[in-house]
N, C-alpha and C. Protein backbone atom coordinates (compact mmCIF):
# COMPACT_ATOMS: atom_id res chain seq x y z
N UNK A 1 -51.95 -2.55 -51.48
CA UNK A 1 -51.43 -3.59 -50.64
C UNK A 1 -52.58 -4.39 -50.07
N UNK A 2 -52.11 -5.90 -49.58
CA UNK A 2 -53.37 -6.30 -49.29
C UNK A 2 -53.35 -6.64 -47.52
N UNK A 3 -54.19 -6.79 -47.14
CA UNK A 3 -54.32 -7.39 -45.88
C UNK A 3 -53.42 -8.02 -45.20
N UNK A 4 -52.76 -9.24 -45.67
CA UNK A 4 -51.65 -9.61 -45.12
C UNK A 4 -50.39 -9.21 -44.82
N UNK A 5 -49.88 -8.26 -46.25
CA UNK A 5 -49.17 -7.57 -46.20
C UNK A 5 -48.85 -6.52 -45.34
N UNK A 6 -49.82 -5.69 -44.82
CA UNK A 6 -49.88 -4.94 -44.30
C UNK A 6 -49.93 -5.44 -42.83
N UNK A 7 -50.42 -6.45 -42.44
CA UNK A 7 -50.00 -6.87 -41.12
C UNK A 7 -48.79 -7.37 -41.14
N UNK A 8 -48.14 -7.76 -42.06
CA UNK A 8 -46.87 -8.37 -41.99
C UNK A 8 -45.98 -7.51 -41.48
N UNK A 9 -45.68 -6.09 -42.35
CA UNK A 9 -45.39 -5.22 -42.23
C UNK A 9 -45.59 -4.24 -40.98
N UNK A 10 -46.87 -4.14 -40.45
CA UNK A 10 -47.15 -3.64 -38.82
C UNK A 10 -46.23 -4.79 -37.85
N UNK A 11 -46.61 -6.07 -38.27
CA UNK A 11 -46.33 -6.78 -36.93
C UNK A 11 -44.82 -6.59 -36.74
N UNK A 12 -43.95 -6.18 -38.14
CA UNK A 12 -42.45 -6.60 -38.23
C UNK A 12 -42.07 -5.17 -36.98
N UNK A 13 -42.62 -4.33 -37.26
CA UNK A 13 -42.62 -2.98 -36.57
C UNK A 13 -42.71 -3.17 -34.95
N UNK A 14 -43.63 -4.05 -34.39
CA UNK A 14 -44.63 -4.55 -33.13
C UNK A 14 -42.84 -5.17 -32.86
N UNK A 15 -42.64 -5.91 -34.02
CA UNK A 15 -41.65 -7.18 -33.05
C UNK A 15 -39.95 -6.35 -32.97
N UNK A 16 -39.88 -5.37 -33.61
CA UNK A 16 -38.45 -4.26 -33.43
C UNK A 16 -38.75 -3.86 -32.12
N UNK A 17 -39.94 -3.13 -31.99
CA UNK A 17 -40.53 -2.54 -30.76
C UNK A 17 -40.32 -3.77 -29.68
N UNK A 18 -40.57 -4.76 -29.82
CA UNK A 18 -40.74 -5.89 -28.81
C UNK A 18 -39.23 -6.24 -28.38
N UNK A 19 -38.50 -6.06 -29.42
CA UNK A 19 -37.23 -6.65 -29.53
C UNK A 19 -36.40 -5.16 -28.66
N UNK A 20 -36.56 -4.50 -28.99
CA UNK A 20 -36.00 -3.04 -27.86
C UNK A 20 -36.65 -2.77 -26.48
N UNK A 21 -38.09 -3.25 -26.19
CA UNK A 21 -38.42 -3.58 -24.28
C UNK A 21 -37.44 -4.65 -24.48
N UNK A 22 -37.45 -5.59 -24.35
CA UNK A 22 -37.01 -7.13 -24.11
C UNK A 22 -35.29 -6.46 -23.56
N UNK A 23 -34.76 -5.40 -24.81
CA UNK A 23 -33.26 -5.36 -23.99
C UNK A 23 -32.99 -4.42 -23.46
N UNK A 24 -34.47 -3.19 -23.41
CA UNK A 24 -34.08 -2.12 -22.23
C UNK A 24 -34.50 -2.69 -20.77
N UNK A 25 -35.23 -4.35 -20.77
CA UNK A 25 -36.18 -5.26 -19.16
C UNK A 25 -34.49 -5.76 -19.10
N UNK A 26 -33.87 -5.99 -19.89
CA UNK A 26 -32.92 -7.22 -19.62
C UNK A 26 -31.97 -6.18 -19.14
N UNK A 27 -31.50 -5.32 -19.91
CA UNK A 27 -30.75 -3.96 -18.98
C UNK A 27 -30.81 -3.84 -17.73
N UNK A 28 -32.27 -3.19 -17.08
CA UNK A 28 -32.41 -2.99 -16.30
C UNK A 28 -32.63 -3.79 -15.11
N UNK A 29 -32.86 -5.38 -15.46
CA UNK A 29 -32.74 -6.08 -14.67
C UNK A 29 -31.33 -6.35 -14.39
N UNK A 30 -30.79 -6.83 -15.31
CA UNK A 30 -28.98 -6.68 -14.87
C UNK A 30 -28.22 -5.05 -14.03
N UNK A 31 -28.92 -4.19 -13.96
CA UNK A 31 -28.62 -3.20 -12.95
C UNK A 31 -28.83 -3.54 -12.05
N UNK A 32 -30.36 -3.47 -11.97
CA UNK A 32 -31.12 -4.41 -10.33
C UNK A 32 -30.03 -5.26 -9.90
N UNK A 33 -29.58 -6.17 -10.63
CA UNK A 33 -28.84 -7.29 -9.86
C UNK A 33 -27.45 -6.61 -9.38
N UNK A 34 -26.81 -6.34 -10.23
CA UNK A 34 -25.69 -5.14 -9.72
C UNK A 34 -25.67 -4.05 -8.57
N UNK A 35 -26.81 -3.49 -8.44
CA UNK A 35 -27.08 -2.58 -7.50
C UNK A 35 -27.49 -3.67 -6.06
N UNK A 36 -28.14 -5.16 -6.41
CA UNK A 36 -28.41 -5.62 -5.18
C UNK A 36 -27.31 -6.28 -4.37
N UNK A 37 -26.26 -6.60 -5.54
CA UNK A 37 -24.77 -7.27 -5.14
C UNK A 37 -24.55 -6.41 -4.11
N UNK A 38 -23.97 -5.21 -5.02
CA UNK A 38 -23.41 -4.05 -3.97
C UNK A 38 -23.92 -4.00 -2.61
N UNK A 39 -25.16 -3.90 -2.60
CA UNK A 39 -25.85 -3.97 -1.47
C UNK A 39 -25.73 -4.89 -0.43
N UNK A 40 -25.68 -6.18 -1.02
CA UNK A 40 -25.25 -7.32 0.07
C UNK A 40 -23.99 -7.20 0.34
N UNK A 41 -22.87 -6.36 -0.56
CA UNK A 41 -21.81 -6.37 -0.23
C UNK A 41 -21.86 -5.28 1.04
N UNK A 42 -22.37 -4.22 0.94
CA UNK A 42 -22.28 -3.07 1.94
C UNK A 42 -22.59 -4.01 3.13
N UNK A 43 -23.50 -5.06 2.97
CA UNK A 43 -24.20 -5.12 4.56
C UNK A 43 -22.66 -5.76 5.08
N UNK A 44 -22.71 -6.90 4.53
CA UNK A 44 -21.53 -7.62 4.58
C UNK A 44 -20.51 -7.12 5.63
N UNK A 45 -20.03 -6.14 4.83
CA UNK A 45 -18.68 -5.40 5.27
C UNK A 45 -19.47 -4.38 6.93
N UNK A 46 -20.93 -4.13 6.80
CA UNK A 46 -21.70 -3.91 8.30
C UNK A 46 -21.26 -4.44 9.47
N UNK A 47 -21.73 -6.53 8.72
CA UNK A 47 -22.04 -7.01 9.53
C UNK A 47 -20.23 -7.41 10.28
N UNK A 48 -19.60 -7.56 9.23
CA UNK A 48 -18.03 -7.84 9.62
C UNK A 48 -17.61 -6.51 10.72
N UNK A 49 -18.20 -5.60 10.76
CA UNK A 49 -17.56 -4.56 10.91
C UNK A 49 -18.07 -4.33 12.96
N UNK A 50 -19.24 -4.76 12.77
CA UNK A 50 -20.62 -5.45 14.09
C UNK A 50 -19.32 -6.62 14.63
N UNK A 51 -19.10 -7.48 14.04
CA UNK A 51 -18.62 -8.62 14.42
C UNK A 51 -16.92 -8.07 15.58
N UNK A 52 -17.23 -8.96 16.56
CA UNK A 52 -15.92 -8.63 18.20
C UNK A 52 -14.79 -9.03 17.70
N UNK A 53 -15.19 -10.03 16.43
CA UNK A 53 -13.30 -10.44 16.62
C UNK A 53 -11.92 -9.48 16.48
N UNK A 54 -12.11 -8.44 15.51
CA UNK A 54 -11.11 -7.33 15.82
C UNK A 54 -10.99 -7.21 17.26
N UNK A 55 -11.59 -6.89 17.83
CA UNK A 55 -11.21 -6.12 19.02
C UNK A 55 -11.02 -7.68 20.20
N UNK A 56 -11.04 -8.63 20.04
CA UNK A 56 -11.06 -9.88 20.51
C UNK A 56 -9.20 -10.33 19.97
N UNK A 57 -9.11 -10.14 18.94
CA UNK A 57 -7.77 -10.23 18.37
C UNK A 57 -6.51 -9.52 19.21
N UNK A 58 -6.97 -7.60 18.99
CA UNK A 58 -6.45 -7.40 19.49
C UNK A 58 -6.27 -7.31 21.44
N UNK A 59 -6.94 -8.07 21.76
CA UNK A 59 -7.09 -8.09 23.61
C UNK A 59 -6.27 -8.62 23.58
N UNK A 60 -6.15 -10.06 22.36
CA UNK A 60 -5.28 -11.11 23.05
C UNK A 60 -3.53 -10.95 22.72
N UNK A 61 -3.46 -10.08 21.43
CA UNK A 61 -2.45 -9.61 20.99
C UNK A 61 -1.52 -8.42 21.50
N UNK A 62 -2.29 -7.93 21.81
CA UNK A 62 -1.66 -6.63 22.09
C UNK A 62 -0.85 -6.70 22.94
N UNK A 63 -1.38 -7.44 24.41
CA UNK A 63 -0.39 -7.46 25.73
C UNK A 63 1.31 -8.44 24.94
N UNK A 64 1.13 -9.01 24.59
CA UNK A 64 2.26 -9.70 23.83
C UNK A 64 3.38 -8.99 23.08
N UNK A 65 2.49 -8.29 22.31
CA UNK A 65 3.16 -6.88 21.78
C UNK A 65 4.11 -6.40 22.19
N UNK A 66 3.18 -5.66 23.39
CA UNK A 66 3.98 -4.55 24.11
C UNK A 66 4.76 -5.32 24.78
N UNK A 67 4.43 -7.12 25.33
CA UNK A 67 6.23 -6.95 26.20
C UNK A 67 7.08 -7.53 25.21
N UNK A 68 6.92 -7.51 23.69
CA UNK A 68 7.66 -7.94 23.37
C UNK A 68 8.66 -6.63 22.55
N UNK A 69 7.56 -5.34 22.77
CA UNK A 69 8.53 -4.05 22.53
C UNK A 69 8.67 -3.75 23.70
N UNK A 70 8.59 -3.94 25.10
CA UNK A 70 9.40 -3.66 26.12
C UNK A 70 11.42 -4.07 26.56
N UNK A 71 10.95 -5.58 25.60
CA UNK A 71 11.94 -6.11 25.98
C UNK A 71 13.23 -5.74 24.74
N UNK A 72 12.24 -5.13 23.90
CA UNK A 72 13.33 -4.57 22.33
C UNK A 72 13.82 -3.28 23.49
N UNK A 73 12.85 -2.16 23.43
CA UNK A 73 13.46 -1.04 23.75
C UNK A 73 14.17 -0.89 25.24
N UNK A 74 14.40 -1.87 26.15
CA UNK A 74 15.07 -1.95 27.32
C UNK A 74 17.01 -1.83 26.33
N UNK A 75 16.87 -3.08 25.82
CA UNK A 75 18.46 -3.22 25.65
C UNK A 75 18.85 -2.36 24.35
N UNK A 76 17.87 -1.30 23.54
CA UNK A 76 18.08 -0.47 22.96
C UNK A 76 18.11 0.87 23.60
N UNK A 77 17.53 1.12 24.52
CA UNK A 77 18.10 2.28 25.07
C UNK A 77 19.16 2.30 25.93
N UNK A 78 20.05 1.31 26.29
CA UNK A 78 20.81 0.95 26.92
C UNK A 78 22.30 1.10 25.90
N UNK A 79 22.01 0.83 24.99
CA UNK A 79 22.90 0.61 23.34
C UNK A 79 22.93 2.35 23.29
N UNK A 80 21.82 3.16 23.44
CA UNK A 80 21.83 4.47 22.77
C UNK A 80 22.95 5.35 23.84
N UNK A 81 22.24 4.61 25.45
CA UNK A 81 22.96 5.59 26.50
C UNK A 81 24.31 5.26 26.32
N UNK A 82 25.17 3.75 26.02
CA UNK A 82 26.39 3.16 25.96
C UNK A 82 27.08 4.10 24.84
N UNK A 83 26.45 4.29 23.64
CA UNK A 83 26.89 5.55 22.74
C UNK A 83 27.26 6.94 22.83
N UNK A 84 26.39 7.18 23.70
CA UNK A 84 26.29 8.99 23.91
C UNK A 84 27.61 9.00 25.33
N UNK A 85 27.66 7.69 25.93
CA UNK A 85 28.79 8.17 27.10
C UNK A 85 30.35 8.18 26.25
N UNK A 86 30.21 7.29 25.05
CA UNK A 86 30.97 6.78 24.59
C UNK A 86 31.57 7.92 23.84
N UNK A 87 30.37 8.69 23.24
CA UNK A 87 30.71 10.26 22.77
C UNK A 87 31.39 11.18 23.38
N UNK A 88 31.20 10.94 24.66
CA UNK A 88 32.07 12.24 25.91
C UNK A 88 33.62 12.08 25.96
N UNK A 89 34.19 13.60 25.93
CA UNK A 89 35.62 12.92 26.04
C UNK A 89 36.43 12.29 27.42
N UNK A 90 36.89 11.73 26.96
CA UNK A 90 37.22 10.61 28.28
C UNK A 90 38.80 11.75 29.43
N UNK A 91 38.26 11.68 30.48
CA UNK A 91 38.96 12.80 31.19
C UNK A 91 40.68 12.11 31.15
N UNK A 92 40.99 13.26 31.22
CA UNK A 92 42.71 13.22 31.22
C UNK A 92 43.56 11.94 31.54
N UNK A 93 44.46 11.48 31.42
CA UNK A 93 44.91 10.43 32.07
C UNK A 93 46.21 11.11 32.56
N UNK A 94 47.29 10.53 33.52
CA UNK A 94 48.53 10.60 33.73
C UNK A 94 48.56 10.88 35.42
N UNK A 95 47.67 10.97 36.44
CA UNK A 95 47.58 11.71 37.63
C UNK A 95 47.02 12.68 37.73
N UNK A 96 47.23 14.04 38.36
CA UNK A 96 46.50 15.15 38.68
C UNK A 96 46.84 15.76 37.28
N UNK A 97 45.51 16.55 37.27
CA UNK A 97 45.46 17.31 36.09
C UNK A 97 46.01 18.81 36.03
N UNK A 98 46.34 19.30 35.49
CA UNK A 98 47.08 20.68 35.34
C UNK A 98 45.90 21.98 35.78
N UNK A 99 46.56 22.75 36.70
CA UNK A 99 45.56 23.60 37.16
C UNK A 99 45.52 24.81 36.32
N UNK A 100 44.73 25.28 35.94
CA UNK A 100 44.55 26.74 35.07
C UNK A 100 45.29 27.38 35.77
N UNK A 101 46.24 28.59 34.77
CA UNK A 101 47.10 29.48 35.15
C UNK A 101 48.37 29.40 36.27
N UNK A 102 48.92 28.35 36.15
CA UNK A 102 50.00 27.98 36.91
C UNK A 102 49.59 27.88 38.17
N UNK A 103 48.86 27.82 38.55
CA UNK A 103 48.58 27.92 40.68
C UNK A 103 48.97 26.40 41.05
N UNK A 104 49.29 26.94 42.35
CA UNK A 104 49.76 25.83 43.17
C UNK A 104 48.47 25.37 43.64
């Protein structure tokens, strides 16, 4: 073989080799970027998490809330007690009621 050949042949070798870094750099840079997403995502969800407005939301919400389940469960427990009297049996009608065992 001659000279050229033989570099032809090395270099084709050099540039497979070249050609497999090139897509284990490009790999691993596309991890890097993946792993740094994530990362900005974690802070992200930190910094949201740092941030008053939840608890700013609920200050202003909450009192509203509750009188607006005060004012549900007033005329619902009122509905429940109107039921349960409604359940009792309703005492005798006609005048005086009959005394156990004949007594005067």
């Amino acid at each position: 073989m001659s000279e050229a050949n033989k570099a032809t042949v090395g270099g084709g070798a050099s540039k497979a080799r070249k050609g497999r870094a090139a897509a284990i750099g490009l790999g691993l840079s596309a991890a890097s970027l993946l792993a740094a997403s994530s990362a900005q995502a974690a802070n992200e969800v930190a910094s949201l998490a740092a941030d008053g407005r939840p608890v700013l939301f609920l200050a202003l919400f909450a009192p509203a809330l509750i009188w607006v389940g005060i004012n549900i469960a007033g005329p619902a427990f009122n509905q429940i007690k109107g039921m349960a009297d409604a359940d009792k049996p309703a005492p005798p009608k006609g005048g005086k009621a009959k005394k156990p065992f004949g007594r005067k």
